[in-house]
N, C-alpha and C. Protein backbone atom coordinates (compact mmCIF):
# COMPACT_ATOMS: atom_id res chain seq x y z
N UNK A 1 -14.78 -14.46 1.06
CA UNK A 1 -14.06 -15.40 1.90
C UNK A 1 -12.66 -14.90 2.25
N UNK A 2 -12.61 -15.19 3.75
CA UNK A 2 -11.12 -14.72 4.23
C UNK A 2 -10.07 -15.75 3.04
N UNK A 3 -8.84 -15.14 3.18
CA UNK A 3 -7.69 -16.06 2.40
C UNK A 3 -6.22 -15.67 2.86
N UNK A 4 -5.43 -15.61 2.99
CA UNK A 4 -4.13 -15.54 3.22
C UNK A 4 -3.53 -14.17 1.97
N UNK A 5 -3.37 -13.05 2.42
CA UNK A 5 -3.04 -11.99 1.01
C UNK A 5 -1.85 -11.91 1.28
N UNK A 6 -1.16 -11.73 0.36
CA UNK A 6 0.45 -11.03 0.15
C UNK A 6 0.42 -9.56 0.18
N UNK A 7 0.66 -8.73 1.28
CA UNK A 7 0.96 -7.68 0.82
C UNK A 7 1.49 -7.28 0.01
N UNK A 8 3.10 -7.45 0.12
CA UNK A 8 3.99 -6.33 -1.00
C UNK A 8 2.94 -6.74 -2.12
N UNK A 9 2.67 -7.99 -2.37
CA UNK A 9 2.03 -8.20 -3.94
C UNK A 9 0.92 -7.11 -4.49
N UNK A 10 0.28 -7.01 -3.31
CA UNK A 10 -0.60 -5.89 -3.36
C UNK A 10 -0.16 -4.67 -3.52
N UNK A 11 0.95 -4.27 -2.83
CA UNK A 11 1.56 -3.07 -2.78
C UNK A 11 2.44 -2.82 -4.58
N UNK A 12 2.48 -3.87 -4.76
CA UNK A 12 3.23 -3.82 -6.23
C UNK A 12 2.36 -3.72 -7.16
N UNK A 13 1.18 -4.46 -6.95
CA UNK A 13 -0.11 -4.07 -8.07
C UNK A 13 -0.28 -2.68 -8.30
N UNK A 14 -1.07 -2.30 -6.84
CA UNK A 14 -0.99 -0.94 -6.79
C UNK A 14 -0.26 0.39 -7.55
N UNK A 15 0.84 0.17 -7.31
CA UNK A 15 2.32 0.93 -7.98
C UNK A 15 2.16 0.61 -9.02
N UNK A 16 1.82 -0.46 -10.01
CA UNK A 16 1.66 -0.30 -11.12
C UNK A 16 0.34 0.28 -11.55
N UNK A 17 -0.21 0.34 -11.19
CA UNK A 17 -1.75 1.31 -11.27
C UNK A 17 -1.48 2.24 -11.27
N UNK A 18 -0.60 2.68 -10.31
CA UNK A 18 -0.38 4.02 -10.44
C UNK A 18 0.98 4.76 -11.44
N UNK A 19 1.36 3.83 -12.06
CA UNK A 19 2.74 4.16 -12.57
C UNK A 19 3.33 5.60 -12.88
N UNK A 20 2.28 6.13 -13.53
CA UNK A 20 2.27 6.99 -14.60
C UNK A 20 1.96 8.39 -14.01
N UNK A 21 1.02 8.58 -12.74
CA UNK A 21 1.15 9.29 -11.51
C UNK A 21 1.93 9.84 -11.01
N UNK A 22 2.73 8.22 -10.67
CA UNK A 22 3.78 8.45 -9.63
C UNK A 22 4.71 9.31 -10.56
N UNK A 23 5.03 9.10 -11.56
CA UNK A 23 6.08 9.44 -12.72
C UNK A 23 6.09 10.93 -12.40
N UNK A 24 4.80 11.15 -12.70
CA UNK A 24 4.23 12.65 -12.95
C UNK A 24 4.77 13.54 -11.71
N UNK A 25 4.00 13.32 -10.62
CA UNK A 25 4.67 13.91 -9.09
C UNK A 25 6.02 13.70 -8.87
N UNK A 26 6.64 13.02 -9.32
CA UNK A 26 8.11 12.45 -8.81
C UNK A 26 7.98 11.90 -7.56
N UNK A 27 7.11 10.99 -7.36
CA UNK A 27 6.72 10.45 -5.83
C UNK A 27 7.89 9.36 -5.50
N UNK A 28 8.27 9.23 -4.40
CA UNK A 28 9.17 8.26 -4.00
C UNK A 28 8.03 7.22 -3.19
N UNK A 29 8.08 5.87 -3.08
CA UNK A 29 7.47 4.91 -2.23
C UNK A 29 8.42 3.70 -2.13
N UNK A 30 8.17 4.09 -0.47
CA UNK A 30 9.52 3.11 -0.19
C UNK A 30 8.48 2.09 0.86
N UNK A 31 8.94 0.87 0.27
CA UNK A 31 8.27 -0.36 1.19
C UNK A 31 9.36 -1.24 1.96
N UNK A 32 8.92 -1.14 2.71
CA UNK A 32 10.00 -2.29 4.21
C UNK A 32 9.76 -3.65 3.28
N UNK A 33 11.13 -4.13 3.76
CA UNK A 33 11.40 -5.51 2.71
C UNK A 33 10.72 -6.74 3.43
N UNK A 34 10.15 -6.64 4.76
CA UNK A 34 9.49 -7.79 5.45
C UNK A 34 8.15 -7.04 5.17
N UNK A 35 7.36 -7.53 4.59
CA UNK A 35 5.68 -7.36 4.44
C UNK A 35 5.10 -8.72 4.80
N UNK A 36 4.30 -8.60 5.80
CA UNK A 36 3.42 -9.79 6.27
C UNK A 36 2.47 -10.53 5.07
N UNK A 37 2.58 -11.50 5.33
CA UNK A 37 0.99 -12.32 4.94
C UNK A 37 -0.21 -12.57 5.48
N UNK A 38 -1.34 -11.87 5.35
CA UNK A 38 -2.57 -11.46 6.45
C UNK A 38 -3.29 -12.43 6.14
N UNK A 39 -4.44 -12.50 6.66
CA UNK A 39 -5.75 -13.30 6.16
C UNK A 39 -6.95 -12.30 6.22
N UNK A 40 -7.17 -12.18 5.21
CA UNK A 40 -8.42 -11.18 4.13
C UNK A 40 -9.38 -11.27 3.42
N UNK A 41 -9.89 -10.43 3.17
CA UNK A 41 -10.72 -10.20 1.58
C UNK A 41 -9.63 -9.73 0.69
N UNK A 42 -8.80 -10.46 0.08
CA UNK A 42 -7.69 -9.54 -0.94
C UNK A 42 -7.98 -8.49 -1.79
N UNK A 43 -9.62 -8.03 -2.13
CA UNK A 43 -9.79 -7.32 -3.19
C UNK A 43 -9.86 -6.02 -2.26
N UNK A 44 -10.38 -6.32 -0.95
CA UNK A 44 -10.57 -4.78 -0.12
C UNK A 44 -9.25 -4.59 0.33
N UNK A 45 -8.57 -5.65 0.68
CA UNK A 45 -7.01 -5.40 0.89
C UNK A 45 -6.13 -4.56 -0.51
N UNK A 46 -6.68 -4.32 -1.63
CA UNK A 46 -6.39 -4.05 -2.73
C UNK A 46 -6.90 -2.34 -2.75
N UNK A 47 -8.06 -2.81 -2.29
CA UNK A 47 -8.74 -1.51 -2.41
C UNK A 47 -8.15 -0.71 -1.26
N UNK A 48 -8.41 -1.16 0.09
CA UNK A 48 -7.60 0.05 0.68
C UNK A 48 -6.11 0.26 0.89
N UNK A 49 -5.13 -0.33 0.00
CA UNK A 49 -3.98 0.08 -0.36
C UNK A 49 -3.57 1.23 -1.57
N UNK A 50 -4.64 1.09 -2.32
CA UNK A 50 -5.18 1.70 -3.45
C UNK A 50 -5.54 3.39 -3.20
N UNK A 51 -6.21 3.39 -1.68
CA UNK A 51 -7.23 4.54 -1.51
C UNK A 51 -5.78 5.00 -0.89
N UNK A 52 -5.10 4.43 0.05
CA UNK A 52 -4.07 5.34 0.60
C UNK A 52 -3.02 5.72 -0.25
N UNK A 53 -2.64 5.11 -1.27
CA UNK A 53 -1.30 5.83 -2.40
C UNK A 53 -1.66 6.53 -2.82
N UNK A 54 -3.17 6.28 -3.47
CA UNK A 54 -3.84 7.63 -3.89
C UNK A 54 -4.38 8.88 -3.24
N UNK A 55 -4.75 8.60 -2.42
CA UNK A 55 -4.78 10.06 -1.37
C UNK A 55 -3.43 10.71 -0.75
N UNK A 56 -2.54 10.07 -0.80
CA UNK A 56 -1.00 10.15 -0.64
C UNK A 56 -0.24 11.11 -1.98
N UNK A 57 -0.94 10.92 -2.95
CA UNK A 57 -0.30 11.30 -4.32
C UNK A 57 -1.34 12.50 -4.47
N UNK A 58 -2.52 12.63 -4.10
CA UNK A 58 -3.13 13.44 -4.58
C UNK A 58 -2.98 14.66 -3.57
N UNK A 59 -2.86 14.65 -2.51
CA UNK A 59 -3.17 15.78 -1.06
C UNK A 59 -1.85 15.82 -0.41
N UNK A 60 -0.49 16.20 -1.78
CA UNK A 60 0.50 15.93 -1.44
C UNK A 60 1.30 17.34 -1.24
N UNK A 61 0.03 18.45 -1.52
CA UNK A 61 1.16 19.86 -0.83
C UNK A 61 2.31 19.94 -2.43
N UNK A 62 3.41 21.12 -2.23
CA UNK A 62 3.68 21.37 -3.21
C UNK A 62 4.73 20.62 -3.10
N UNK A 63 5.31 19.98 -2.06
CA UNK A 63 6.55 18.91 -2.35
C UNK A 63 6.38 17.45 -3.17
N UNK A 64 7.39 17.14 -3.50
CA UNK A 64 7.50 15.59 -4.17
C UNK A 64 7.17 14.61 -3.05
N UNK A 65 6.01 13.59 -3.09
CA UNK A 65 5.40 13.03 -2.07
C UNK A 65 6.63 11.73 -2.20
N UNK A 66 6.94 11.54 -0.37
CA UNK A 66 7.72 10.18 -0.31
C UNK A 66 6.54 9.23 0.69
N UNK A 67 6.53 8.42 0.37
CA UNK A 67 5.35 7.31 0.98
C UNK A 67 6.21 6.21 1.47
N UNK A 68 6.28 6.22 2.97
CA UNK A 68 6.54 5.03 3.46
C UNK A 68 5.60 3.90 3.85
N UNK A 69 5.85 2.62 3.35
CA UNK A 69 4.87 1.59 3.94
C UNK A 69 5.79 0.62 4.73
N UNK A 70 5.13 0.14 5.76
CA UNK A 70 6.04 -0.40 6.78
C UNK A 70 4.34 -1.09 7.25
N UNK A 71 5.48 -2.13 8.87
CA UNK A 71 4.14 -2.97 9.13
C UNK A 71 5.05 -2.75 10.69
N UNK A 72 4.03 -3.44 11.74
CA UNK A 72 4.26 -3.24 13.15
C UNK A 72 3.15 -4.54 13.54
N UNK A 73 3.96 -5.80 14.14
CA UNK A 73 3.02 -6.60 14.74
C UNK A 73 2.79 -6.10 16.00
N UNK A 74 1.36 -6.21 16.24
CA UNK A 74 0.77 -5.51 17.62
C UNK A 74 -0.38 -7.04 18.43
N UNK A 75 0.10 -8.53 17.74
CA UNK A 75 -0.46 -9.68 18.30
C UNK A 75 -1.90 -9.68 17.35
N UNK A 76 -2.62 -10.63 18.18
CA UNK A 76 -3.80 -11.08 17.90
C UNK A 76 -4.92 -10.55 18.48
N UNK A 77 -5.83 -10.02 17.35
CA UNK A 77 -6.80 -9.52 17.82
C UNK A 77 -8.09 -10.15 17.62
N UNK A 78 -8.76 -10.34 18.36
CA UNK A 78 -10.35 -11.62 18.82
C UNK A 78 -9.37 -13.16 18.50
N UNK A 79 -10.57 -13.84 18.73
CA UNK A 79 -10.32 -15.18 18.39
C UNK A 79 -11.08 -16.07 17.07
C-alpha cells in the first residue's frame, strides 16, 4: 500500500546501515535540508536508497566518495 514516506528518514536509516562503511572509505554524504514527503511503498523507497549509497560507496574509484542527495520538483505525474 501507497503511504506518505519521509525521505531524509529514509536517508538517515540508510546511513546508519551503512555506518561503518562509510567510516571505512571516508565517504562524505551530504543531504539538502528540504527532503520531500512522497507517497510510496516505504520499504522499496528504503530499498532503492539503499542500492544507490551502496553502489556509490562501492564503484567509488580510488578517491574518498562525496554523495550528494538533493530533490528537484518536476510536478505531477498521471493522475
Amino acid at each position: 500500500p501507497f503511504e506518505e514516506v519521509n525521505i531524509l528518514e529514509i536517508i538517515e536509516e540508510v546511513q546508519e546501515d551503512f555506518k561503518l562503511y562509510i567510516k571505512e572509505t571516508n565517504a562524505i554524504i551530504i543531504v539538502k535540508d528540504e527532503m520531500p514527503l512522497i507517497l510510496g511503498i516505504r520499504f522499496r523507497i528504503k530499498q532503492l536508497m539503499h542500492n544507490l549509497i551502496s553502489n556509490s560507496l562501492k564503484f567509488r574509484g580510488i578517491k574518498h566518495p562525496v554523495i550528494k542527495i538533493g530533490c528537484k520538483e518536476l510536478g505531477v505525474i498521471g493522475n
